[in-house]
C-alpha atoms as a PDB file:
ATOM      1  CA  UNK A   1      55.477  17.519  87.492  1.00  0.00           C
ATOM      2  CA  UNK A   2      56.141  13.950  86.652  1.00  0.00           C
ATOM      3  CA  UNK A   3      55.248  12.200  83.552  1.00  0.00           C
ATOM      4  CA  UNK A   4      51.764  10.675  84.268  1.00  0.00           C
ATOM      5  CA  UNK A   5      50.605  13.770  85.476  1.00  0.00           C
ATOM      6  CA  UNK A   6      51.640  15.503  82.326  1.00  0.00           C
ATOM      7  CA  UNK A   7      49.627  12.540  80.184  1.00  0.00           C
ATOM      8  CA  UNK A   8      46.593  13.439  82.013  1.00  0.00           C
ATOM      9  CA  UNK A   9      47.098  17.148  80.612  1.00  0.00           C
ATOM     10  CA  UNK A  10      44.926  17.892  77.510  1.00  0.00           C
ATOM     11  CA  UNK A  11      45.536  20.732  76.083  1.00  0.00           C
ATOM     12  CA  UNK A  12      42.523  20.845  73.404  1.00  0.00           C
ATOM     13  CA  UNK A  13      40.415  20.400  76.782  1.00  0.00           C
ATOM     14  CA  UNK A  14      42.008  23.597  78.371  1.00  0.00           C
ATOM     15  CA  UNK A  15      41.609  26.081  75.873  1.00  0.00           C
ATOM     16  CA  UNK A  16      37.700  24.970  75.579  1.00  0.00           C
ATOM     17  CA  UNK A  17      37.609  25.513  78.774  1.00  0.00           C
ATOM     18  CA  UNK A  18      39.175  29.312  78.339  1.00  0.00           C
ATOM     19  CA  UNK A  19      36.975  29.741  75.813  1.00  0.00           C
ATOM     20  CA  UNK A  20      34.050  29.062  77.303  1.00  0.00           C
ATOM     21  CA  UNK A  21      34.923  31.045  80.543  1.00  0.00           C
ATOM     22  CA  UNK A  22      36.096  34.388  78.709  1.00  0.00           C
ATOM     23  CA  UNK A  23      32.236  33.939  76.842  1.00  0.00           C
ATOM     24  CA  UNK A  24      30.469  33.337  80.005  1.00  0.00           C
ATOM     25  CA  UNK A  25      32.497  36.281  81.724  1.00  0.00           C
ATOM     26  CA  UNK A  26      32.017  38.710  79.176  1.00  0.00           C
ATOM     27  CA  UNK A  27      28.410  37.618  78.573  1.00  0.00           C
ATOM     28  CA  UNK A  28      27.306  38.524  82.502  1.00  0.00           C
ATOM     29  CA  UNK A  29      29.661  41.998  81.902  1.00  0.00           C
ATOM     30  CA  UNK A  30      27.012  42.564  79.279  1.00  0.00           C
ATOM     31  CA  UNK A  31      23.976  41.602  81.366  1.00  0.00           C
ATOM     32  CA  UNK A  32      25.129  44.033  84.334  1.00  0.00           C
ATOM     33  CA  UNK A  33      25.443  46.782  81.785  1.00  0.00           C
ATOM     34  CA  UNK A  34      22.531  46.118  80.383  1.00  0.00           C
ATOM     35  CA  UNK A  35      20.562  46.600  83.639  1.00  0.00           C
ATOM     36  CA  UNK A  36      22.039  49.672  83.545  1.00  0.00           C
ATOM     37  CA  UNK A  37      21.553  50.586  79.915  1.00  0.00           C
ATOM     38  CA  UNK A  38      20.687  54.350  80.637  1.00  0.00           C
ATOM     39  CA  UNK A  39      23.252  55.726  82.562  1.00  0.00           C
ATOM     40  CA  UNK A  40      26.015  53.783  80.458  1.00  0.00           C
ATOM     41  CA  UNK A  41      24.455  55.854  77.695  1.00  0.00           C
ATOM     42  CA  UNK A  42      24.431  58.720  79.430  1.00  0.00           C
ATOM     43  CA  UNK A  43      28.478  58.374  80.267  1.00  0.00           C
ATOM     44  CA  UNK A  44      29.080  57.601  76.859  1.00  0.00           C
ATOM     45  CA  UNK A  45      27.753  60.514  75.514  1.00  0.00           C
ATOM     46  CA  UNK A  46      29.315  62.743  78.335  1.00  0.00           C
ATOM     47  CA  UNK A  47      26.311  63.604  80.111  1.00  0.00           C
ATOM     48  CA  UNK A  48      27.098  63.410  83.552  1.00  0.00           C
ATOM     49  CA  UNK A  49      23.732  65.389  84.577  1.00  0.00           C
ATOM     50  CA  UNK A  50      21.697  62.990  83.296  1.00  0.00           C
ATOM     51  CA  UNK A  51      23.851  60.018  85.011  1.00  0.00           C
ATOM     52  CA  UNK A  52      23.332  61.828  88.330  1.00  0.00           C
ATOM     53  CA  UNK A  53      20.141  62.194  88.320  1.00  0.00           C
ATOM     54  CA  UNK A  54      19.529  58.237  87.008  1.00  0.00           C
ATOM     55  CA  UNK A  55      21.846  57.631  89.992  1.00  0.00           C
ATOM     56  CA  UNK A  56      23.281  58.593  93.294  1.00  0.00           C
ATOM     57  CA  UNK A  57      26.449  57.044  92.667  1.00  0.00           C
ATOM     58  CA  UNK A  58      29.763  58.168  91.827  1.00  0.00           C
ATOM     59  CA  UNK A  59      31.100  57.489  88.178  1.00  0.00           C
ATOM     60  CA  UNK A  60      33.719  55.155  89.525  1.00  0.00           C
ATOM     61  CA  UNK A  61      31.193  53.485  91.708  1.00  0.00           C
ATOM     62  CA  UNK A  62      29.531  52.332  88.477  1.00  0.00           C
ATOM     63  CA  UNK A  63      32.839  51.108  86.908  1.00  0.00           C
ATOM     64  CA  UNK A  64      33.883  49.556  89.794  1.00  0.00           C
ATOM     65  CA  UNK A  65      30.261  47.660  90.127  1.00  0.00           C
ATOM     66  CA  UNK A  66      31.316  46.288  86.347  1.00  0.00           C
ATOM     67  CA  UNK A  67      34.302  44.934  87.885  1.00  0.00           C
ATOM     68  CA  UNK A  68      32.775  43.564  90.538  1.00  0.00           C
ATOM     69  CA  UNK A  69      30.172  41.840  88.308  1.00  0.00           C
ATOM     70  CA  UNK A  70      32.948  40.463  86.163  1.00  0.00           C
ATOM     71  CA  UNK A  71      34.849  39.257  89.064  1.00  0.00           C
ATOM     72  CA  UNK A  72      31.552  37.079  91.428  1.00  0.00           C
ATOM     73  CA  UNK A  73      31.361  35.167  87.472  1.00  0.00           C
ATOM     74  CA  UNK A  74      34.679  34.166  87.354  1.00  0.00           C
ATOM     75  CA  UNK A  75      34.457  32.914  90.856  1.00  0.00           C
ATOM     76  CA  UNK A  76      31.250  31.545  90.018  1.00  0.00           C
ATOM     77  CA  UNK A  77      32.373  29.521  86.239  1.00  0.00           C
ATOM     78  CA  UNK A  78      35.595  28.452  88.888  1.00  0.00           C
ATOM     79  CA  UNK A  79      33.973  26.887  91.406  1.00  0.00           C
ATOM     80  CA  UNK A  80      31.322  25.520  88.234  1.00  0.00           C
ATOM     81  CA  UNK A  81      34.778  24.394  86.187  1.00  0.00           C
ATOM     82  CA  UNK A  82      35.601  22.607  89.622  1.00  0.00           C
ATOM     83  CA  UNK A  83      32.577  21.254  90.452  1.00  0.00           C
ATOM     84  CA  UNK A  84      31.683  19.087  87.189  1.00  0.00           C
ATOM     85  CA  UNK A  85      35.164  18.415  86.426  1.00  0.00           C
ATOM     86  CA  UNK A  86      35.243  16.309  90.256  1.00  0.00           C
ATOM     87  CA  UNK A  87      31.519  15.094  89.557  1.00  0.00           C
ATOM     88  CA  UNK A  88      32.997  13.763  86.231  1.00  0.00           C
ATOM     89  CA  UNK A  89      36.282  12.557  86.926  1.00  0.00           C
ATOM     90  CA  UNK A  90      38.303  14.762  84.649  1.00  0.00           C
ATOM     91  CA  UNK A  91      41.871  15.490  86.093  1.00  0.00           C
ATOM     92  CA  UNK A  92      41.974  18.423  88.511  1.00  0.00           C
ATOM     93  CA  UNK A  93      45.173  19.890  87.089  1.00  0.00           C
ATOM     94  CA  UNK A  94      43.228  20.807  83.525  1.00  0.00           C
ATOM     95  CA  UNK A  95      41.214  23.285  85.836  1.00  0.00           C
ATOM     96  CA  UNK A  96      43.761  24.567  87.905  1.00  0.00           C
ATOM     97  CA  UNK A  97      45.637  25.838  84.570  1.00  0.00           C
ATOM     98  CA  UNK A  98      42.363  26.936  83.272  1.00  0.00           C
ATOM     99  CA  UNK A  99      41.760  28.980  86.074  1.00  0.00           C
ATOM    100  CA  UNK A 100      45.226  29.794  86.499  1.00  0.00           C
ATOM    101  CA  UNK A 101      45.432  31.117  82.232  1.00  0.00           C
ATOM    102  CA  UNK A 102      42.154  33.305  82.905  1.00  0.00           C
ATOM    103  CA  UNK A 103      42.689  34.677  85.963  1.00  0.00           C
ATOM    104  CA  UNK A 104      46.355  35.993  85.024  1.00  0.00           C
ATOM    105  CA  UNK A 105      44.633  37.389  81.710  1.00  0.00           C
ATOM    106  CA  UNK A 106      41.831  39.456  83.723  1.00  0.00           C
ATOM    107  CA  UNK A 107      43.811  41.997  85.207  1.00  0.00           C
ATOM    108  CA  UNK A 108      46.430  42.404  82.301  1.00  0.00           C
ATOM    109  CA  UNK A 109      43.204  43.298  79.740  1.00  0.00           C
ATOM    110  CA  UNK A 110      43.397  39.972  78.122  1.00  0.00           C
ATOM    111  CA  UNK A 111      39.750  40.082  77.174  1.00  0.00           C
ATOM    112  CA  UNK A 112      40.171  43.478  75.720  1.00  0.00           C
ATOM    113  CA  UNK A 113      41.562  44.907  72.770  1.00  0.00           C
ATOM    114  CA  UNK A 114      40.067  43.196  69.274  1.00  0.00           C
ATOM    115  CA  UNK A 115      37.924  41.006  71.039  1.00  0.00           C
ATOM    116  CA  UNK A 116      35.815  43.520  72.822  1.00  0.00           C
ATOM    117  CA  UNK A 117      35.688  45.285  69.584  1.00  0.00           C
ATOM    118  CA  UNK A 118      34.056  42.564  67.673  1.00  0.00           C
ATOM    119  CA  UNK A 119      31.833  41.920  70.797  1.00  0.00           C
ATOM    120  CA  UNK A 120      30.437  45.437  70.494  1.00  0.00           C
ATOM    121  CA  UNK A 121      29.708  45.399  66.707  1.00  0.00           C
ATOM    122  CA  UNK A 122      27.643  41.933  67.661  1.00  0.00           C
ATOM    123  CA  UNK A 123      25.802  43.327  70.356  1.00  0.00           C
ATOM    124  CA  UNK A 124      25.461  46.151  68.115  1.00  0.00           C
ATOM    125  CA  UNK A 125      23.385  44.140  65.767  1.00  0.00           C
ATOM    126  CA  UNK A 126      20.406  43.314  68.215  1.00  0.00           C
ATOM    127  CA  UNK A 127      19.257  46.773  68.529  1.00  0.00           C
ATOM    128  CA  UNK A 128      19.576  50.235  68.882  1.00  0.00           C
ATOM    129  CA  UNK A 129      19.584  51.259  72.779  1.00  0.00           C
ATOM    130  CA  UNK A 130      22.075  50.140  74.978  1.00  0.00           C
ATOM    131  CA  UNK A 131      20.047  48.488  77.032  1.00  0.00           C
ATOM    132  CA  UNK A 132      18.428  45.743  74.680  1.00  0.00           C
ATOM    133  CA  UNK A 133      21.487  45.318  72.679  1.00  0.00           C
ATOM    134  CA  UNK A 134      23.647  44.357  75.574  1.00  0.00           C
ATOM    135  CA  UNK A 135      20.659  42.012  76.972  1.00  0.00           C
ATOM    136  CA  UNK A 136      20.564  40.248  74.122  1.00  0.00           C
ATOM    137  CA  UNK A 137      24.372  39.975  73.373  1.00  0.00           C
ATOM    138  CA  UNK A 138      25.148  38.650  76.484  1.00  0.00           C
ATOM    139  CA  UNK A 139      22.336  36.519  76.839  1.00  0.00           C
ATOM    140  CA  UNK A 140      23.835  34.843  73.812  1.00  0.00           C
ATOM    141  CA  UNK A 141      27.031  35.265  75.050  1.00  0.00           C
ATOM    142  CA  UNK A 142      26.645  33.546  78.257  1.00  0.00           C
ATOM    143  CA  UNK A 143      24.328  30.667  76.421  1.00  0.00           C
ATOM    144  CA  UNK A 144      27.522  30.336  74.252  1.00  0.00           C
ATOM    145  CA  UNK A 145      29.892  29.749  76.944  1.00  0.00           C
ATOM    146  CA  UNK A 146      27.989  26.890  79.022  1.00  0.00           C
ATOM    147  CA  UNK A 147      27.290  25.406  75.550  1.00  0.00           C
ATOM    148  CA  UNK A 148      31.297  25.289  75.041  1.00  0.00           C
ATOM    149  CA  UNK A 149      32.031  24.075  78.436  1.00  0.00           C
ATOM    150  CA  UNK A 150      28.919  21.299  77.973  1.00  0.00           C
ATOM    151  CA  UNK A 151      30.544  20.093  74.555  1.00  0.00           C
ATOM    152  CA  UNK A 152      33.409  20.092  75.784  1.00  0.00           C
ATOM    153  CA  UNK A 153      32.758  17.843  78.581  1.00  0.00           C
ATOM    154  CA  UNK A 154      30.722  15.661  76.588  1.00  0.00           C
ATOM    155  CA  UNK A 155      33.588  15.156  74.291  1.00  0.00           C
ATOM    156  CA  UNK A 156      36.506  14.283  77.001  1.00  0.00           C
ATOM    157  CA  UNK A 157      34.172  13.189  79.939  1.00  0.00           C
ATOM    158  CA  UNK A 158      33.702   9.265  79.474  1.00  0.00           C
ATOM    159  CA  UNK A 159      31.378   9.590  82.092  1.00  0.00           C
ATOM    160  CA  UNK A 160      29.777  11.980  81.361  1.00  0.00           C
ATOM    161  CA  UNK A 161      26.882  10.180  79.098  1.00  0.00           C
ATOM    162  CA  UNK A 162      26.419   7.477  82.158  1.00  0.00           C
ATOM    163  CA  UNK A 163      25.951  10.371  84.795  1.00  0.00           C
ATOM    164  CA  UNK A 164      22.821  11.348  82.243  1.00  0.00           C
ATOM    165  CA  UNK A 165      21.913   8.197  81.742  1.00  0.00           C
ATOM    166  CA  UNK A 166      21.890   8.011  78.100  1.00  0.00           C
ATOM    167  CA  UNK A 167      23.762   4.856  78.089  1.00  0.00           C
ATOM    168  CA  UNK A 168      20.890   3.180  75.318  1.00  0.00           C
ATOM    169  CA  UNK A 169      18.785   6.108  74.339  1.00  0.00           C
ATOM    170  CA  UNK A 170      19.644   9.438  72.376  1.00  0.00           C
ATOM    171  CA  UNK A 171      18.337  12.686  72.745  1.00  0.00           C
ATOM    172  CA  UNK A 172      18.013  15.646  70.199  1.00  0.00           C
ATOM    173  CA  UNK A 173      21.119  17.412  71.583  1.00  0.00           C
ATOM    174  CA  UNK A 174      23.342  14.048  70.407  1.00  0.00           C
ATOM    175  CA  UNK A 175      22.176  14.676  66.742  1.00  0.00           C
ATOM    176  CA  UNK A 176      23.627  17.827  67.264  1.00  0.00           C
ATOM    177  CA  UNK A 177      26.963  17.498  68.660  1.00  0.00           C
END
């Protein structure tokens, strides 16, 4: 790696960029379980006659499809990550290590642990069935990672106000951020 390449790394910029796709990942996780709010509760509490007759599916069929689910949004928040960083002209190699951090975290339970704890207890908060509270946690979760990946390129994207075309103007969001 020579020198000017390493200038163009920012590392504040990177771990935004982690941070917004371990929200956005575990946000859909939550979404996908919460379309299937009943027979997660039925696993949890051990009742596997109640999950078979909610589905037609093996157990590991459903964990698998959680996998799966977690998997198509990384792809997806990649190719996004990609995408606006080209559109924007922010240095490819800040993605490529992004992408590179996460997906080398996935399968060695980097988003477990502590963190999924403290994601539970504030899903937990929005109500009582499975079903609603994971809706509504990971409909904020997800909100909260594209909010962190648009602040983020506001903040290092000098082109990203022209591509909007708030050159003159302000919007409410500015007041914001």
């Amino acid at each position: 790696m020579t020198l000017a390449m390493m200038k163009k790394i920012n590392i504040v910029f990177i771990l935004s960029e982690i941070f917004s796709m371990i929200f956005f990942i575990h946000g859909v996780q939550r979404l996908y379980i919460a379309s299937q709010g009943e027979k997660y509760y039925a696993l949890l509490n051990n009742n596997f006659e109640k999950y078979y007759t909610l589905s037609n599916k093996q157990i590991s069929d459903f964990m698998v499809s959680d996998a799966y689910w977690a998997i198509y949004a990384f792809i997806f928040y990649a190719f996004l990550i990609f995408f606006i960083n080209y559109k924007y002209k922010i240095y490819h190699i800040n993605s490529v290590i992004v992408i590179g951090i996460v997906f080398f975290l996935f399968p060695l339970g980097g988003f477990g642990g502590i963190v999924k704890i403290y994601l539970n207890y504030f899903c937990g908060l929005f109500g009582k069935s499975y079903g609603t509270s994971f809706l509504v946690g990971g409909s904020i979760l997800t909100i909260i990672g594209i909010l962190i990946l648009w602040v983020t390129l506001k903040k290092y994207s000098s082109n990203f106000s022209k591509k909007q075309g708030r050159n003159e103007r302000r919007c409410a969001a500015d007041y914001l951020f």
